[in-house]
N, C-alpha and C. Protein backbone atom coordinates (compact mmCIF):
# COMPACT_ATOMS: atom_id res chain seq x y z
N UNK A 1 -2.62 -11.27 -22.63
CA UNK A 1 -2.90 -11.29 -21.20
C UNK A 1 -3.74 -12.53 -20.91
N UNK A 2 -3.18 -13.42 -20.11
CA UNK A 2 -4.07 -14.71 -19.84
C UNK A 2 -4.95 -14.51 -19.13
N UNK A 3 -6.44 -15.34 -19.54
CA UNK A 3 -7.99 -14.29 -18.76
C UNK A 3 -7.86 -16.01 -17.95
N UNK A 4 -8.82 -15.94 -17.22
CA UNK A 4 -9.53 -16.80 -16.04
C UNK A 4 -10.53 -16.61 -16.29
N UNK A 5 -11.65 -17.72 -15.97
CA UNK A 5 -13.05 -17.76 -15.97
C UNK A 5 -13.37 -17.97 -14.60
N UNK A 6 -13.85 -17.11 -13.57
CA UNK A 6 -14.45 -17.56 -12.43
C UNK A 6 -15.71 -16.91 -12.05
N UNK A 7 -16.55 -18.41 -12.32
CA UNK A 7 -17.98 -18.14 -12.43
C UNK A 7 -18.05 -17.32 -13.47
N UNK A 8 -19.22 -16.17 -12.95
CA UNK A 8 -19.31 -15.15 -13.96
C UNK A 8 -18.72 -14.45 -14.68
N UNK A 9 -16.97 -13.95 -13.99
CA UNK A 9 -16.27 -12.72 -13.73
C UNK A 9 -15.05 -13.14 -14.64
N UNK A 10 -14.22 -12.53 -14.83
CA UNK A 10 -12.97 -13.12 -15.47
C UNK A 10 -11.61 -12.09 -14.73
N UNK A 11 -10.43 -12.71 -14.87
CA UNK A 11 -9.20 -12.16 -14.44
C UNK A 11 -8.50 -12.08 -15.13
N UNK A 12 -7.66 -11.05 -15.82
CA UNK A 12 -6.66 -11.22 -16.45
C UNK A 12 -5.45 -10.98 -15.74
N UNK A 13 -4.15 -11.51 -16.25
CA UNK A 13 -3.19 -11.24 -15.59
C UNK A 13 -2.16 -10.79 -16.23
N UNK A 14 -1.24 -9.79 -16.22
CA UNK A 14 -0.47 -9.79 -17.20
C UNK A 14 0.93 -9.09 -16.62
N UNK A 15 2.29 -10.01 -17.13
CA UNK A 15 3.51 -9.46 -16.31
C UNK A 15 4.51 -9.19 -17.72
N UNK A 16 4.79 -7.99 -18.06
CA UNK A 16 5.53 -7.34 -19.03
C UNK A 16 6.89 -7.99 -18.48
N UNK A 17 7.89 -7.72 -19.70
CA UNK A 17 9.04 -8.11 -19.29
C UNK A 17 10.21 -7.11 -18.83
N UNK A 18 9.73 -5.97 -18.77
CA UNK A 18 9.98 -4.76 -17.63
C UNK A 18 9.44 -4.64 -16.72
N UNK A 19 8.67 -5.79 -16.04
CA UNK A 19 8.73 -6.05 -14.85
C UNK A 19 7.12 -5.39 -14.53
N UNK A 20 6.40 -4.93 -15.56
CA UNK A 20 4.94 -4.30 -14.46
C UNK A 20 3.88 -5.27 -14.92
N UNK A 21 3.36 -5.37 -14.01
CA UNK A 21 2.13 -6.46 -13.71
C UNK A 21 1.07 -5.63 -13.75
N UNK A 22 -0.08 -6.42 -14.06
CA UNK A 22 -1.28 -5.91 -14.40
C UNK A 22 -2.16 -6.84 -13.88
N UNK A 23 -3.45 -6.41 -13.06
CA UNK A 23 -4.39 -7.06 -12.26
C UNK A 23 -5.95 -6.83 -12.88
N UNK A 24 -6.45 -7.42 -14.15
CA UNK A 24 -7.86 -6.41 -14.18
C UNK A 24 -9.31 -7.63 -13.94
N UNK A 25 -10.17 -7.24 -13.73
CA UNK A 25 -11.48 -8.10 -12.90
C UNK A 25 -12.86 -7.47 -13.68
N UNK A 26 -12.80 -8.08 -14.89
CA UNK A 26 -14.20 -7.86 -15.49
C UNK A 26 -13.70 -6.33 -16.37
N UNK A 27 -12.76 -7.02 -16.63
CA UNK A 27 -11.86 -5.75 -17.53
C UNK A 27 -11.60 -4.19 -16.80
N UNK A 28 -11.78 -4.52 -16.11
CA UNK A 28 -11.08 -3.29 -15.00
C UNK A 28 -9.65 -3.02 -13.95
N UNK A 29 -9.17 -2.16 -14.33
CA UNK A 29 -7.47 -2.48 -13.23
C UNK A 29 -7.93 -2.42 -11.89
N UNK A 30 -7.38 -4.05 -10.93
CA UNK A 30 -7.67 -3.36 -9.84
C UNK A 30 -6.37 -3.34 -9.21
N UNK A 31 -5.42 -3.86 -10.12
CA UNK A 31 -3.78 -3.52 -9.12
C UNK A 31 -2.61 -3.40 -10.48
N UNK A 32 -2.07 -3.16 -10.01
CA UNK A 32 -0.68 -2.77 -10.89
C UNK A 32 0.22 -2.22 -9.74
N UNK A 33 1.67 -3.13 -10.62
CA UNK A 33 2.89 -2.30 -9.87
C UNK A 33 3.92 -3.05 -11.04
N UNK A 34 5.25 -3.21 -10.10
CA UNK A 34 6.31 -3.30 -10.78
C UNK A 34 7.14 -4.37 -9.63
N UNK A 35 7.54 -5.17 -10.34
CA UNK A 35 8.60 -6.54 -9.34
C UNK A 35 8.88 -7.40 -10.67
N UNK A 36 10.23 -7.57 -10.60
CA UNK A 36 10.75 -8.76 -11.11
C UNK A 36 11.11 -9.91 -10.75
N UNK A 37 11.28 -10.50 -9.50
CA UNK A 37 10.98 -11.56 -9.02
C UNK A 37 9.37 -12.06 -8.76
N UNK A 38 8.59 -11.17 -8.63
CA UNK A 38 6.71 -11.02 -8.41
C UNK A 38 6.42 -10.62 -7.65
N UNK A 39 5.36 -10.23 -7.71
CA UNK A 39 4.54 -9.33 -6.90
C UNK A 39 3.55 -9.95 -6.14
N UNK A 40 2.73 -9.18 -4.75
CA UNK A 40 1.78 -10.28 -5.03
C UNK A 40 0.78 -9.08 -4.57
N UNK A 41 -0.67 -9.34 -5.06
CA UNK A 41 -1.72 -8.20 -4.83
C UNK A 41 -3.01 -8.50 -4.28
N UNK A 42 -3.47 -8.01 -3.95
CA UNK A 42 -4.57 -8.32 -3.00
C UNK A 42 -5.69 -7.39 -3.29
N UNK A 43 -7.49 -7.37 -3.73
CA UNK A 43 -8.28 -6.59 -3.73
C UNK A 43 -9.87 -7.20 -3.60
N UNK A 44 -10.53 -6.71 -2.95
CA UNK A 44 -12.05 -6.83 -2.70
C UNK A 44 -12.89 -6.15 -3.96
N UNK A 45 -13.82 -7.00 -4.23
CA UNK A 45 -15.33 -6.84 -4.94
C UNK A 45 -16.22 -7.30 -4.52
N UNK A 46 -17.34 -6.63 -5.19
CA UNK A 46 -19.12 -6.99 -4.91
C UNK A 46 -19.11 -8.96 -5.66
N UNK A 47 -19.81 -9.59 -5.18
CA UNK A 47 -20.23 -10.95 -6.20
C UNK A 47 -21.45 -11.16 -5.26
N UNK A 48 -22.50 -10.89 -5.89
CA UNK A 48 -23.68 -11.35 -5.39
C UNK A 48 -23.82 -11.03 -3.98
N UNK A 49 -23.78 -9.68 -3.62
CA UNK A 49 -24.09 -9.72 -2.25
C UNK A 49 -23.29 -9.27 -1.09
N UNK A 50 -21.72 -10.60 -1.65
CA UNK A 50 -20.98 -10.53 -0.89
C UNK A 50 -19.49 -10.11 -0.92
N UNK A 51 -18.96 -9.16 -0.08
CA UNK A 51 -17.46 -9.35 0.16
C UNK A 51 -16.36 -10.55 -0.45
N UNK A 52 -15.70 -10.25 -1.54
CA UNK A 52 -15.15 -11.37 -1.89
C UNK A 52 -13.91 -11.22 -2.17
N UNK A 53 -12.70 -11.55 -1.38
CA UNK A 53 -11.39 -10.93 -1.68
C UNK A 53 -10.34 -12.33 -2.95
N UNK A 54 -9.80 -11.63 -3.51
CA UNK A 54 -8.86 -11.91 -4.59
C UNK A 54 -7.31 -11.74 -4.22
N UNK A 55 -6.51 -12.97 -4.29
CA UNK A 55 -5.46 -12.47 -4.18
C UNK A 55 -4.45 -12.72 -5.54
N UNK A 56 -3.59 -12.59 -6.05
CA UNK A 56 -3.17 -12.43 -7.39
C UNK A 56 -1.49 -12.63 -6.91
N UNK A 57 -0.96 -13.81 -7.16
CA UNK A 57 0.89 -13.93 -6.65
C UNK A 57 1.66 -14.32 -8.09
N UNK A 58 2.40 -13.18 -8.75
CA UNK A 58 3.13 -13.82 -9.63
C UNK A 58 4.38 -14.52 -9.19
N UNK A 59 4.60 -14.89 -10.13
CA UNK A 59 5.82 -15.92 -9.60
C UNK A 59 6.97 -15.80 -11.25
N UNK A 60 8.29 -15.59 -10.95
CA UNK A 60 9.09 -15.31 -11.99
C UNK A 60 9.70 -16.59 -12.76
N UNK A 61 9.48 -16.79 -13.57
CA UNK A 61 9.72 -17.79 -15.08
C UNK A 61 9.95 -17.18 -15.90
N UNK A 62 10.47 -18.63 -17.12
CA UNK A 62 10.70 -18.12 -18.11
C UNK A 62 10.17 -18.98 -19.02
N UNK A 63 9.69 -18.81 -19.58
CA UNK A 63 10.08 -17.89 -20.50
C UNK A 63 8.77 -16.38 -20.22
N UNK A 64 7.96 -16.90 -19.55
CA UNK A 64 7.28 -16.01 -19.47
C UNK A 64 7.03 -16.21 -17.88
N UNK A 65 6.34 -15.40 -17.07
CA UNK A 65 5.96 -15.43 -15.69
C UNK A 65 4.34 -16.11 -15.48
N UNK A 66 4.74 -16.75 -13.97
CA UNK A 66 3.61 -17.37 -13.73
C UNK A 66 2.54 -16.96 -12.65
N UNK A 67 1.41 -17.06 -12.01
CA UNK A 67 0.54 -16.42 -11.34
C UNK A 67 0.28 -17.76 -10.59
N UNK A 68 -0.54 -17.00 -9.40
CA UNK A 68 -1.47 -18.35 -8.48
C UNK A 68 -2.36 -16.85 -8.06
N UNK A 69 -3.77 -17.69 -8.28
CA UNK A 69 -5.26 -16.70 -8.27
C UNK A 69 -5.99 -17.79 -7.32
N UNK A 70 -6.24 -16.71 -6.06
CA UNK A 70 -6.67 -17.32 -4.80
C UNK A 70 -8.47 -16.33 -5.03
N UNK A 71 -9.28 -17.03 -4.24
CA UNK A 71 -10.62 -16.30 -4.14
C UNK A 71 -11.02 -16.45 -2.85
N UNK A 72 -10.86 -15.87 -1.62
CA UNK A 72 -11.09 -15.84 -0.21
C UNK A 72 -10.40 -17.12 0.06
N UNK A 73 -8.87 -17.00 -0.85
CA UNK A 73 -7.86 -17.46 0.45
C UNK A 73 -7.91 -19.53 -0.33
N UNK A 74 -8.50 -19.19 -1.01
CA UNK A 74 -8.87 -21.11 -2.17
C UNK A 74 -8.33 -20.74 -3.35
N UNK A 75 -7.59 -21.19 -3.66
CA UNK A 75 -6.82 -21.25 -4.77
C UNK A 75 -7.87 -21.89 -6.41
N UNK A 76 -7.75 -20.68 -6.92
CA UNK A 76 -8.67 -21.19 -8.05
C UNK A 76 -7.87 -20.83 -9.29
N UNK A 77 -6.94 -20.79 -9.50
CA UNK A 77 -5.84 -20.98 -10.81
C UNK A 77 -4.45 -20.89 -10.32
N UNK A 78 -3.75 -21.86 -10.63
CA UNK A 78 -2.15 -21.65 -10.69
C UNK A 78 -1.42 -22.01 -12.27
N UNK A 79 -0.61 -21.43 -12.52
CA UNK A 79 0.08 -21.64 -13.61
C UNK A 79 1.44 -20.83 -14.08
């Protein structure tokens, strides 16, 4: 599962090749489903204070699938 470093927190992302995606944030699930073309997911956490929304868009490749990790809407990983 490919992790992210942002700031403190980390993201993993992970898209099986039966199609279910996995969303976890400091090693916790905060989304899961199922799409084979991709999914895309959306969830809020605490960071210091504040309201901070995450959005999570896979995108279908191969050999493996790719993600774009937004943090209030700023793109802070694509691959």
């Amino acid at each position: 599962m490919p992790t992210i470093n942002v700031g403190k927190h980390t993201i993993e992302a992970k898209k099986t090749l039966w199609g279910t995606e996995i969303v976890k944030y400091d090693g916790q699930v905060k989304a899961k489903g199922y799409s084979f073309p991709g999914g895309f997911y959306q969830f809020v956490v605490e960071e210091d204070s504040q309201q901070i929304t995450y959005e999570v868009e896979f995108q279908a490749g191969f050999p493996s699938s790719h993600f774009i990790i937004r943090r209030n809407g700023v793109m802070v990983c694509g691959e």
